[in-house]
N, C-alpha and C. Protein backbone atom coordinates (compact mmCIF):
# COMPACT_ATOMS: atom_id res chain seq x y z
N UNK A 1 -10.96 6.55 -29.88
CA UNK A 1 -10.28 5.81 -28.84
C UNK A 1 -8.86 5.48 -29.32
N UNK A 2 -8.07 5.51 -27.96
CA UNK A 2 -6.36 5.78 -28.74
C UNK A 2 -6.16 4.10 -28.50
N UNK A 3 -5.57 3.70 -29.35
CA UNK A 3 -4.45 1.85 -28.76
C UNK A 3 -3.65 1.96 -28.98
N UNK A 4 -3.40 1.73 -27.57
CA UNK A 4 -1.83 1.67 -26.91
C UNK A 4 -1.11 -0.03 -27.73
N UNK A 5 0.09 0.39 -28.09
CA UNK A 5 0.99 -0.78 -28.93
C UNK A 5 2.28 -0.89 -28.61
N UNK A 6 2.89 -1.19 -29.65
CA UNK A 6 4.46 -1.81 -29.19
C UNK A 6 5.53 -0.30 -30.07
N UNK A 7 4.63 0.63 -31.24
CA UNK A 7 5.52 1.52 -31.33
C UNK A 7 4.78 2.58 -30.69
N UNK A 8 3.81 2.66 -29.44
CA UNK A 8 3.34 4.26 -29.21
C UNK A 8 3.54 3.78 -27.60
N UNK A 9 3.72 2.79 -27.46
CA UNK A 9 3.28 3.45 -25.73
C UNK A 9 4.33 3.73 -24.89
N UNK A 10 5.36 3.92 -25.65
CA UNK A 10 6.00 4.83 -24.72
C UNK A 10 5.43 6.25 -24.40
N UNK A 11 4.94 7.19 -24.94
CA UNK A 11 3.75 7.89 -24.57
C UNK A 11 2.74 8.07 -23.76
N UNK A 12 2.38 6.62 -23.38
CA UNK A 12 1.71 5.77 -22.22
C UNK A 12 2.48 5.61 -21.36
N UNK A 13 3.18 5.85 -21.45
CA UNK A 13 4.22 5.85 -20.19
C UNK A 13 4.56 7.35 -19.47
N UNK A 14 4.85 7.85 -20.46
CA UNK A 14 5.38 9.16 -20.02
C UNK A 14 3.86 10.04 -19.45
N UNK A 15 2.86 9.53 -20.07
CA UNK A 15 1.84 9.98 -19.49
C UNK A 15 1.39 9.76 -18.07
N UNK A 16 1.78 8.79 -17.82
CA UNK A 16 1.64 7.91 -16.35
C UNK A 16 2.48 8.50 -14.96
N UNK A 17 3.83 8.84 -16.07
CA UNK A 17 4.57 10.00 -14.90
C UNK A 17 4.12 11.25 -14.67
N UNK A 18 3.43 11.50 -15.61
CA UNK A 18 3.06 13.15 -15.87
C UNK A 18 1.69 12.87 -14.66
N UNK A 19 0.54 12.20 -14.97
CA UNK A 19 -0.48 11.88 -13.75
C UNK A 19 0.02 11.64 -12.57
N UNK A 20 1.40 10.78 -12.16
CA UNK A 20 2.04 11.30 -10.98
C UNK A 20 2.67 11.71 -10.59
N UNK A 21 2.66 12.74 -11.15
CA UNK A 21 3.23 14.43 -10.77
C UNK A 21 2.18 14.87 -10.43
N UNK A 22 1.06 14.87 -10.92
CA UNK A 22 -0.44 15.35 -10.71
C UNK A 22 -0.87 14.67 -9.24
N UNK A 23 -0.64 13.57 -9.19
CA UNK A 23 -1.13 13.27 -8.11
C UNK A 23 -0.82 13.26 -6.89
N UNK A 24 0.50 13.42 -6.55
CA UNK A 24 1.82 13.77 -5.86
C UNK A 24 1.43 15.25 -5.30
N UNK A 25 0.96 16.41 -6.87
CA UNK A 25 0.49 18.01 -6.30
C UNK A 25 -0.54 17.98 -5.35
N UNK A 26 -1.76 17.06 -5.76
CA UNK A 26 -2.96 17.18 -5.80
C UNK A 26 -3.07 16.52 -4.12
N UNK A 27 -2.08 15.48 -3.75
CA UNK A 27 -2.14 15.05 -2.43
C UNK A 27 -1.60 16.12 -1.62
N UNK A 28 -0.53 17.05 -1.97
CA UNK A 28 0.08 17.94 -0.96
C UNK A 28 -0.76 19.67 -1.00
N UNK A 29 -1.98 19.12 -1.65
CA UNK A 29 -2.95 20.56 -1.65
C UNK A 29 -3.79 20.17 -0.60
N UNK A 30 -4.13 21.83 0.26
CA UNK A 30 -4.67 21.42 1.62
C UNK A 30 -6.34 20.12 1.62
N UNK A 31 -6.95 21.03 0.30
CA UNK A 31 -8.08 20.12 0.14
C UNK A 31 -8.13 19.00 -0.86
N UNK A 32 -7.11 18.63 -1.28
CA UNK A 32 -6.88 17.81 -2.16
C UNK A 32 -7.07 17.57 -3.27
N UNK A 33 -7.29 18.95 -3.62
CA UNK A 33 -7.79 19.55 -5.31
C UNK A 33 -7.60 20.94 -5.34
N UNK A 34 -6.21 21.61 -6.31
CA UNK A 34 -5.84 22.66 -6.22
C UNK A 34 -5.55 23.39 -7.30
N UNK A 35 -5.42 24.32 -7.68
CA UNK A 35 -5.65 25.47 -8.39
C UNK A 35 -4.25 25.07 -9.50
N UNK A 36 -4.50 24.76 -10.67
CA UNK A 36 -3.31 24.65 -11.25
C UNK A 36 -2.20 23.22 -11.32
N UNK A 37 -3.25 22.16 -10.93
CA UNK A 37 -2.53 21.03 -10.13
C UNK A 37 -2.30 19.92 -11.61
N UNK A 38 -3.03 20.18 -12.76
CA UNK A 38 -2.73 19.64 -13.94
C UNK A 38 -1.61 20.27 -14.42
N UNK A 39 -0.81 21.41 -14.14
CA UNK A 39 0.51 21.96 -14.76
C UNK A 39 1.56 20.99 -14.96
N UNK A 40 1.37 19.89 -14.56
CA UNK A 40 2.55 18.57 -14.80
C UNK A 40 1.82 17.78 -16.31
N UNK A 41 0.84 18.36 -16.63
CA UNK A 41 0.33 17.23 -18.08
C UNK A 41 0.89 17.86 -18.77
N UNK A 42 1.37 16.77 -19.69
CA UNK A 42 2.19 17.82 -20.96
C UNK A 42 1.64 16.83 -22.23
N UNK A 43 0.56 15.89 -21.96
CA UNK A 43 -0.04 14.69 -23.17
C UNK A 43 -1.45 15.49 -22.87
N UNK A 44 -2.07 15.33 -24.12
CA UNK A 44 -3.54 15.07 -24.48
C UNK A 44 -4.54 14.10 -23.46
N UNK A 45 -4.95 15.11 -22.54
CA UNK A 45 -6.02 13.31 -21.34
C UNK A 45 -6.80 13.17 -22.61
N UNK A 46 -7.68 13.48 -23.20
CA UNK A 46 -8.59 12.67 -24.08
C UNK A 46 -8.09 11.90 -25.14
N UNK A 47 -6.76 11.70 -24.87
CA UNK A 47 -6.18 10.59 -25.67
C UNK A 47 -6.07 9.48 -24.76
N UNK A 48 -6.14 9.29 -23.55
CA UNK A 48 -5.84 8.39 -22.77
C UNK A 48 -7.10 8.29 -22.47
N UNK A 49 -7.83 8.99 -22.33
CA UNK A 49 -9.42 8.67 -20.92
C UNK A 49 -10.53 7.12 -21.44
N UNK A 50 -9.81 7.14 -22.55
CA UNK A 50 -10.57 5.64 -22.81
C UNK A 50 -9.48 4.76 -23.71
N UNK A 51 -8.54 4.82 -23.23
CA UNK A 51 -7.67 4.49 -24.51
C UNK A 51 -7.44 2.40 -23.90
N UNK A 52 -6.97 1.56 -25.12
CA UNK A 52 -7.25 0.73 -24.81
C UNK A 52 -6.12 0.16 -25.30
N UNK A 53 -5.30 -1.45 -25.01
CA UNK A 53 -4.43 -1.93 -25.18
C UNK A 53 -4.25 -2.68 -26.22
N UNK A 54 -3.59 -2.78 -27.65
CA UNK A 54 -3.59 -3.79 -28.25
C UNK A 54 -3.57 -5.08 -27.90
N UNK A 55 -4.01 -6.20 -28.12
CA UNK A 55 -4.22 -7.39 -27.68
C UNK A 55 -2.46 -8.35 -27.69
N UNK A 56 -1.85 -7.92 -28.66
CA UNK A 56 -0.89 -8.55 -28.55
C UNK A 56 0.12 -8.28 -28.20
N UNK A 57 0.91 -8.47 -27.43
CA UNK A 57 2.14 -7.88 -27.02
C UNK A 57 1.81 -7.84 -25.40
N UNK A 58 2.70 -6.78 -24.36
CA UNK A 58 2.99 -6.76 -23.02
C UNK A 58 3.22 -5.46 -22.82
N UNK A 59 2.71 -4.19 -22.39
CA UNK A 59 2.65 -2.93 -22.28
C UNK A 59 3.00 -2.87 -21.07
N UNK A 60 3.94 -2.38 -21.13
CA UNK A 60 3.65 -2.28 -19.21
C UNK A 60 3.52 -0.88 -18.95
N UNK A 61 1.98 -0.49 -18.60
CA UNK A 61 1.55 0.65 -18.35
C UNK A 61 0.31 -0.06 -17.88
N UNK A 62 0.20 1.10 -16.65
CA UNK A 62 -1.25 0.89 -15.62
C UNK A 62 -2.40 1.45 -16.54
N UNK A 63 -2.94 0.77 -16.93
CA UNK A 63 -3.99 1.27 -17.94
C UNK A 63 -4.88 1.76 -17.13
N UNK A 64 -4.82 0.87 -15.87
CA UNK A 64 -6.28 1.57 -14.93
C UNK A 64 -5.92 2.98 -14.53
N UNK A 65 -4.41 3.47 -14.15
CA UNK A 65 -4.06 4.26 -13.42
C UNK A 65 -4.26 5.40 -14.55
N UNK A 66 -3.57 5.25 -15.77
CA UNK A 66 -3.75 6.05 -17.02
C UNK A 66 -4.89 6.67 -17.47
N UNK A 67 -5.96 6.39 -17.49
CA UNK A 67 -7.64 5.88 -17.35
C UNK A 67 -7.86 7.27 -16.31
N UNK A 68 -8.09 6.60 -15.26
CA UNK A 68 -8.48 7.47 -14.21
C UNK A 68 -7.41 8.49 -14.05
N UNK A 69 -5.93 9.00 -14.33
CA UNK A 69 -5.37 10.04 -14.17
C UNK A 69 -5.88 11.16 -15.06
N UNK A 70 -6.19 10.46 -16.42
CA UNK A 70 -6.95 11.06 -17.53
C UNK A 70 -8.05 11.84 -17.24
N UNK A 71 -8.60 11.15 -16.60
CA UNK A 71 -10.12 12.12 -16.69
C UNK A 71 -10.01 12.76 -15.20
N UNK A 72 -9.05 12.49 -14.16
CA UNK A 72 -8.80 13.42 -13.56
C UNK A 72 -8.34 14.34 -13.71
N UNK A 73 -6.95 14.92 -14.73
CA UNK A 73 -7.00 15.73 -15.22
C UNK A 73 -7.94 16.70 -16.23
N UNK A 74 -8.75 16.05 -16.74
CA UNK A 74 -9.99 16.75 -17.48
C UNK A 74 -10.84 17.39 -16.06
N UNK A 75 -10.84 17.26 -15.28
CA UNK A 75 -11.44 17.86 -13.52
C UNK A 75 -10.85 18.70 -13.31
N UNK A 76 -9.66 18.60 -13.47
CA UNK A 76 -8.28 19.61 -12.87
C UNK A 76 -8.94 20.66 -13.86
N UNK A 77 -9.06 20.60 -15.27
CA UNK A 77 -9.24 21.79 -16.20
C UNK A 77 -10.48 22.62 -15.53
N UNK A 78 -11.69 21.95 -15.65
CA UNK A 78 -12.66 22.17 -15.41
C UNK A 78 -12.51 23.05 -13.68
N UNK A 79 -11.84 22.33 -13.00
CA UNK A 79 -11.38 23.01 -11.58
C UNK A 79 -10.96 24.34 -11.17
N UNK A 80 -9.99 24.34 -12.55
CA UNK A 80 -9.40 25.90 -12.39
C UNK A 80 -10.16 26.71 -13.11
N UNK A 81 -10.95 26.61 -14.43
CA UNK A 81 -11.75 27.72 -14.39
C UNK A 81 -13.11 28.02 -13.63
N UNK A 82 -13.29 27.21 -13.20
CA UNK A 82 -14.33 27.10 -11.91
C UNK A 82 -13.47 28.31 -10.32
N UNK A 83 -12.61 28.04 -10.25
CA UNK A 83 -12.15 28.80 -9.37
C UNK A 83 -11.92 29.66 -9.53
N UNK A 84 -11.38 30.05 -10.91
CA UNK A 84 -11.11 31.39 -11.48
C UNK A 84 -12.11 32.52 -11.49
N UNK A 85 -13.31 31.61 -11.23
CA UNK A 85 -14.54 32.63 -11.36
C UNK A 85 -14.96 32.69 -12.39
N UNK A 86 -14.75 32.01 -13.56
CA UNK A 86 -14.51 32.14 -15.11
C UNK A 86 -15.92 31.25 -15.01
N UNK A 87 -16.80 31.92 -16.50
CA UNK A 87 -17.85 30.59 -16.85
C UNK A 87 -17.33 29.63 -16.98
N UNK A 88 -18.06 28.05 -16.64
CA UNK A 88 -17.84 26.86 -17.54
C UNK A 88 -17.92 26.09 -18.63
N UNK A 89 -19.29 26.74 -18.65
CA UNK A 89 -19.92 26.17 -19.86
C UNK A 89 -18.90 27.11 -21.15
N UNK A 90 -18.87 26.09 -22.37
CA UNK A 90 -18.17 26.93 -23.20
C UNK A 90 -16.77 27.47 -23.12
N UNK A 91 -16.36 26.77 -21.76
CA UNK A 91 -15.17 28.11 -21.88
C UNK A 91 -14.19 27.67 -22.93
N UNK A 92 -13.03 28.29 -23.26
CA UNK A 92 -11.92 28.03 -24.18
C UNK A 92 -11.14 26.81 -23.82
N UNK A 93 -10.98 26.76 -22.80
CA UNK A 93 -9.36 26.05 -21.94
C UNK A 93 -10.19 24.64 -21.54
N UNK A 94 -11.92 24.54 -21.54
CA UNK A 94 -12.41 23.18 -21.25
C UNK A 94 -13.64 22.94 -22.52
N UNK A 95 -13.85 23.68 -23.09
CA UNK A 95 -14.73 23.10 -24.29
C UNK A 95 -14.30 21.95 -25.04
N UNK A 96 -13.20 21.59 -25.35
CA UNK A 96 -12.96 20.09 -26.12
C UNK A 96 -13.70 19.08 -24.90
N UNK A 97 -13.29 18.94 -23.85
CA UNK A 97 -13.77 18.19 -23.02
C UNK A 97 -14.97 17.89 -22.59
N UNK A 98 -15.64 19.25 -22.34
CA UNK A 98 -16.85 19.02 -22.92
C UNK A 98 -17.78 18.38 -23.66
N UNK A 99 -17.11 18.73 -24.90
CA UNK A 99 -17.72 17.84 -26.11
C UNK A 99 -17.22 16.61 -25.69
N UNK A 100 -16.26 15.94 -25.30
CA UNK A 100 -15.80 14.64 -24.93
C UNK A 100 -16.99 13.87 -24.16
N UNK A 101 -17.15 14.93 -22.86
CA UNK A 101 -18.28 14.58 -21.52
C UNK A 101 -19.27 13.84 -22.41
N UNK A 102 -19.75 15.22 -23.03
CA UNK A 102 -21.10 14.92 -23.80
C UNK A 102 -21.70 13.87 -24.51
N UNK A 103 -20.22 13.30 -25.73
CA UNK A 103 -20.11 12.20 -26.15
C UNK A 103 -20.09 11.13 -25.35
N UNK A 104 -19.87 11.60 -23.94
CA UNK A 104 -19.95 9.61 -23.41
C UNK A 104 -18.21 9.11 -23.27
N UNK A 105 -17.15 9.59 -23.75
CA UNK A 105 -15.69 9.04 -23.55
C UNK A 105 -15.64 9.36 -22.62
N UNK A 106 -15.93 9.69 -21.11
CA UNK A 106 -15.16 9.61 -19.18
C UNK A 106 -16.70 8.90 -18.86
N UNK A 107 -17.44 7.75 -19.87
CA UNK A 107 -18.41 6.81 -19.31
C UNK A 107 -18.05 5.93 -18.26
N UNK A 108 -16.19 5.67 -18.05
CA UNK A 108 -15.79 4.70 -17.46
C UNK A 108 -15.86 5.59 -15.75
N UNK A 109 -15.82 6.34 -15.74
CA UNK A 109 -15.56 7.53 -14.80
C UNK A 109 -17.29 8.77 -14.60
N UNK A 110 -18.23 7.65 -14.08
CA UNK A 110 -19.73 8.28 -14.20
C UNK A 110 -19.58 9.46 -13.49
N UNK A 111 -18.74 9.42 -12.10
CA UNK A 111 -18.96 10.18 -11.31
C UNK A 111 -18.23 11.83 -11.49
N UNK A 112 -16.48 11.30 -11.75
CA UNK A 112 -16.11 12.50 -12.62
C UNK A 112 -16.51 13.30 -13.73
N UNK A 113 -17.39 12.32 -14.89
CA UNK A 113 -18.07 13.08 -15.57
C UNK A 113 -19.53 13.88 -14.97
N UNK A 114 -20.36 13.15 -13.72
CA UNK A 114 -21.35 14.04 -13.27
C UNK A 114 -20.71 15.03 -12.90
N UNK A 115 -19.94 15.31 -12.34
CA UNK A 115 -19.29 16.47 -11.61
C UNK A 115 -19.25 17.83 -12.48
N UNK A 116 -18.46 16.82 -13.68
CA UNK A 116 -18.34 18.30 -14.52
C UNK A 116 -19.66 18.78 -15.29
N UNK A 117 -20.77 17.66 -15.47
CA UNK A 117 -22.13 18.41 -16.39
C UNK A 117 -22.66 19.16 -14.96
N UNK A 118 -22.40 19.02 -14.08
CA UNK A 118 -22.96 20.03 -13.05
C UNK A 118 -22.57 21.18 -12.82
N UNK A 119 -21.30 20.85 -13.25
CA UNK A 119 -20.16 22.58 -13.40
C UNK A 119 -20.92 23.40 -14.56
N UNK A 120 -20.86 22.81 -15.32
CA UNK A 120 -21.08 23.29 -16.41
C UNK A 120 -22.76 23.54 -16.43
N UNK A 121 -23.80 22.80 -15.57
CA UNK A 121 -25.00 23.01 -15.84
C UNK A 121 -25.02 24.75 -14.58
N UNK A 122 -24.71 24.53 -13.61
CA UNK A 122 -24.43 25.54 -12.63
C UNK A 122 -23.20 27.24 -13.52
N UNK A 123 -22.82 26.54 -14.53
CA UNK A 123 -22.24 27.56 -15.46
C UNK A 123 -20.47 27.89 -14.29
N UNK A 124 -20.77 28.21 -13.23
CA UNK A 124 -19.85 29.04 -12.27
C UNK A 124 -20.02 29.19 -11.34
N UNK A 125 -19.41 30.11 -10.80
CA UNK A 125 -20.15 30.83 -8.94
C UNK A 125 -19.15 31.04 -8.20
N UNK A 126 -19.52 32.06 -7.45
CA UNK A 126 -18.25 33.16 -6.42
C UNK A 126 -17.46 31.98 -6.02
N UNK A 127 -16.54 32.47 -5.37
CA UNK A 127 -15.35 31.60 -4.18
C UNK A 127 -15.98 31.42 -3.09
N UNK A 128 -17.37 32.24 -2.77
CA UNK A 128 -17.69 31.60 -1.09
C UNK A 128 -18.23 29.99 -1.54
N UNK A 129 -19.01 30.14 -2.58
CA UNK A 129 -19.71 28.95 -2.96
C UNK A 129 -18.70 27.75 -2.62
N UNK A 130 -18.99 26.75 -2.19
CA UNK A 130 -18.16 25.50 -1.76
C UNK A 130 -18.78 24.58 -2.31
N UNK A 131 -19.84 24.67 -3.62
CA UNK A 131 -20.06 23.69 -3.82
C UNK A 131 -18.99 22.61 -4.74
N UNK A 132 -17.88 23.43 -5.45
CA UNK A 132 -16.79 22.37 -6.21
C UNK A 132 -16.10 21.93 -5.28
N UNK A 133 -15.96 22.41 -4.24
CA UNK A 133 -14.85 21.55 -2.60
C UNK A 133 -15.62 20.34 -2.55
N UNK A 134 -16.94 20.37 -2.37
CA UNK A 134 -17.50 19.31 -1.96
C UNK A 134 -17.99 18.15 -2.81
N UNK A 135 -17.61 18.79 -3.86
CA UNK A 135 -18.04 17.70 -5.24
C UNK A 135 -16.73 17.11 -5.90
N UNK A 136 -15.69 17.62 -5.25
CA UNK A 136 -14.50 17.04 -6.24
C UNK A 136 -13.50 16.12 -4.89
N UNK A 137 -14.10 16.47 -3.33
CA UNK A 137 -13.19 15.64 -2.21
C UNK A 137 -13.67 14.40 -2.13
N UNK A 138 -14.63 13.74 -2.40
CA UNK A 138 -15.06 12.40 -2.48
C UNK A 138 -13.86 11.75 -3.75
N UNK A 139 -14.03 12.49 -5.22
CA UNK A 139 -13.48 11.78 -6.03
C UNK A 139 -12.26 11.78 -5.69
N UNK A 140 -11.55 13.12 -5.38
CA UNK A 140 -9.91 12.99 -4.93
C UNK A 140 -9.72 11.70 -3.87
N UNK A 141 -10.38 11.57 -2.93
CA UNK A 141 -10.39 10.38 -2.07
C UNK A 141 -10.54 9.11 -2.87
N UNK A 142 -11.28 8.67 -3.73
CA UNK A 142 -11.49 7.78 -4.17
C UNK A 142 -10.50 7.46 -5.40
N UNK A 143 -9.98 8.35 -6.21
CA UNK A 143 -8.83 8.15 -7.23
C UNK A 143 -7.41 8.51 -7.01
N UNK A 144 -6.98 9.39 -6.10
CA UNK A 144 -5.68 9.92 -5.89
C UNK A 144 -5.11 9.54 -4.57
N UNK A 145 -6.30 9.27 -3.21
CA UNK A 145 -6.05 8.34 -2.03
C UNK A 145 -6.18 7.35 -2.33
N UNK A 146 -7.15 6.87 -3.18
CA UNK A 146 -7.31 5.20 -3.31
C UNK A 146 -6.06 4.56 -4.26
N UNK A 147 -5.65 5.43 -5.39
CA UNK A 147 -4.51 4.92 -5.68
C UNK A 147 -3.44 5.01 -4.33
N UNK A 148 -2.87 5.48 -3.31
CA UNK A 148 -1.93 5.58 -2.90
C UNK A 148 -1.87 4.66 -2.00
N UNK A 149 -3.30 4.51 -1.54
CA UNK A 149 -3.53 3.54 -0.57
C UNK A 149 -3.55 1.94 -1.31
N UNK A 150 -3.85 1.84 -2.02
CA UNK A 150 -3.38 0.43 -2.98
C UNK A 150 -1.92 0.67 -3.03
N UNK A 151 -1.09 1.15 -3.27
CA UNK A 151 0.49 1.01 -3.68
C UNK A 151 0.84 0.58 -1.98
N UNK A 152 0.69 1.34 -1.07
CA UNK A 152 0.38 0.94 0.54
C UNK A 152 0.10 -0.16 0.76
N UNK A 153 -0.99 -0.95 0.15
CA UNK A 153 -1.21 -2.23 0.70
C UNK A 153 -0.84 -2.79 0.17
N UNK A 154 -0.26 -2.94 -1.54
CA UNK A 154 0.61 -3.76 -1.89
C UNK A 154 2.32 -3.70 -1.17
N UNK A 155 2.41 -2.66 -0.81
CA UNK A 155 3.94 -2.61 -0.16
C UNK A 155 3.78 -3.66 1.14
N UNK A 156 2.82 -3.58 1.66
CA UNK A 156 2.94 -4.24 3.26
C UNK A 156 2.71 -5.74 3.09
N UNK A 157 1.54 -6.28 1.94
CA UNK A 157 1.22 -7.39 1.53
C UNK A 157 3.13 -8.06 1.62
N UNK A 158 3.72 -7.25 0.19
CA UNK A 158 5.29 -7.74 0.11
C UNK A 158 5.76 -8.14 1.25
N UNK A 159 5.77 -7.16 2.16
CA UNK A 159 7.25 -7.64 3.28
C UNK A 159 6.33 -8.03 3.88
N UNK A 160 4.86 -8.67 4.25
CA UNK A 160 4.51 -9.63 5.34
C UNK A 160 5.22 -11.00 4.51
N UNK A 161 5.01 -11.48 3.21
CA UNK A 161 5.65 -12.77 2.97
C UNK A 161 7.11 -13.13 3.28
């Protein structure tokens, strides 16, 4: 587990822009999860997907947002070789993560991690198959709409006072 401090999190920061860039792609894809839509990470997610704040000091980084961009991008991986037609299990480009799943670090994130032991238990499967459309539009709704829609209701909360 990474802690975030007073000489690293600028890192935590830059990571936070990099997830919204991700999330920014990932809203303007027709189904809201698209082929290549992690190409804006340029940090380690399993450095962030459980990473936690030193106690002292004032970070200003969305830890929640950091958190959940994290292991959304670990989806995104898992996403594209799933679409690629490529096995899952094992593959090159998502095996660290894997081992991550396995260990229990995206525990904070039950549902993103079921998703992917199902990828991976299902191994793959053609492009007609729709079963990753239908397993990854709930979470996109719930982490990439639900963030946007919170920044939304905090904007309107503002100018009603």
């Amino acid at each position: 587990m990474h802690i975030i401090k007073s000489d690293n999190y600028e890192e935590a920061e830059d990571a936070v822009r990099d997830i919204l860039m991700m999330y920014v792609d990932l809203a303007h894809s027709t189904a809201g999860f698209g082929h290549n839509a992690d190409v804006y990470i340029r940090f380690d997610p399993l450095k962030f997907v459980d990473a936690e704040v030193e106690d002292t000091g004032c970070y200003y980084v969305d830890l929640e947002l950091l958190r959940a961009g994290s292991a959304i991008a670990i989806l995104c991986a898992f996403y594209n070789v799933w679409v690629e037609e490529q096995e899952v299990d094992g593959h090159p480009m998502t095996n660290r993560f894997q081992v991550a799943v396995d260990e229990g670090r995206l525990s904070r994130f039950a549902d993103i991690a079921g998703v992917i032991a199902e990828a991976i238990r299902r191994k793959g499967a053609p492009l007609e198959d729709q079963w990753i459309e239908e397993a990854v539009a709930p979470l996109y709704r719930k982490y990439v709409v639900g963030f946007f829609a919170r920044l939304a209701k905090q904007d309107r909360s503002a100018r009603q006072r």
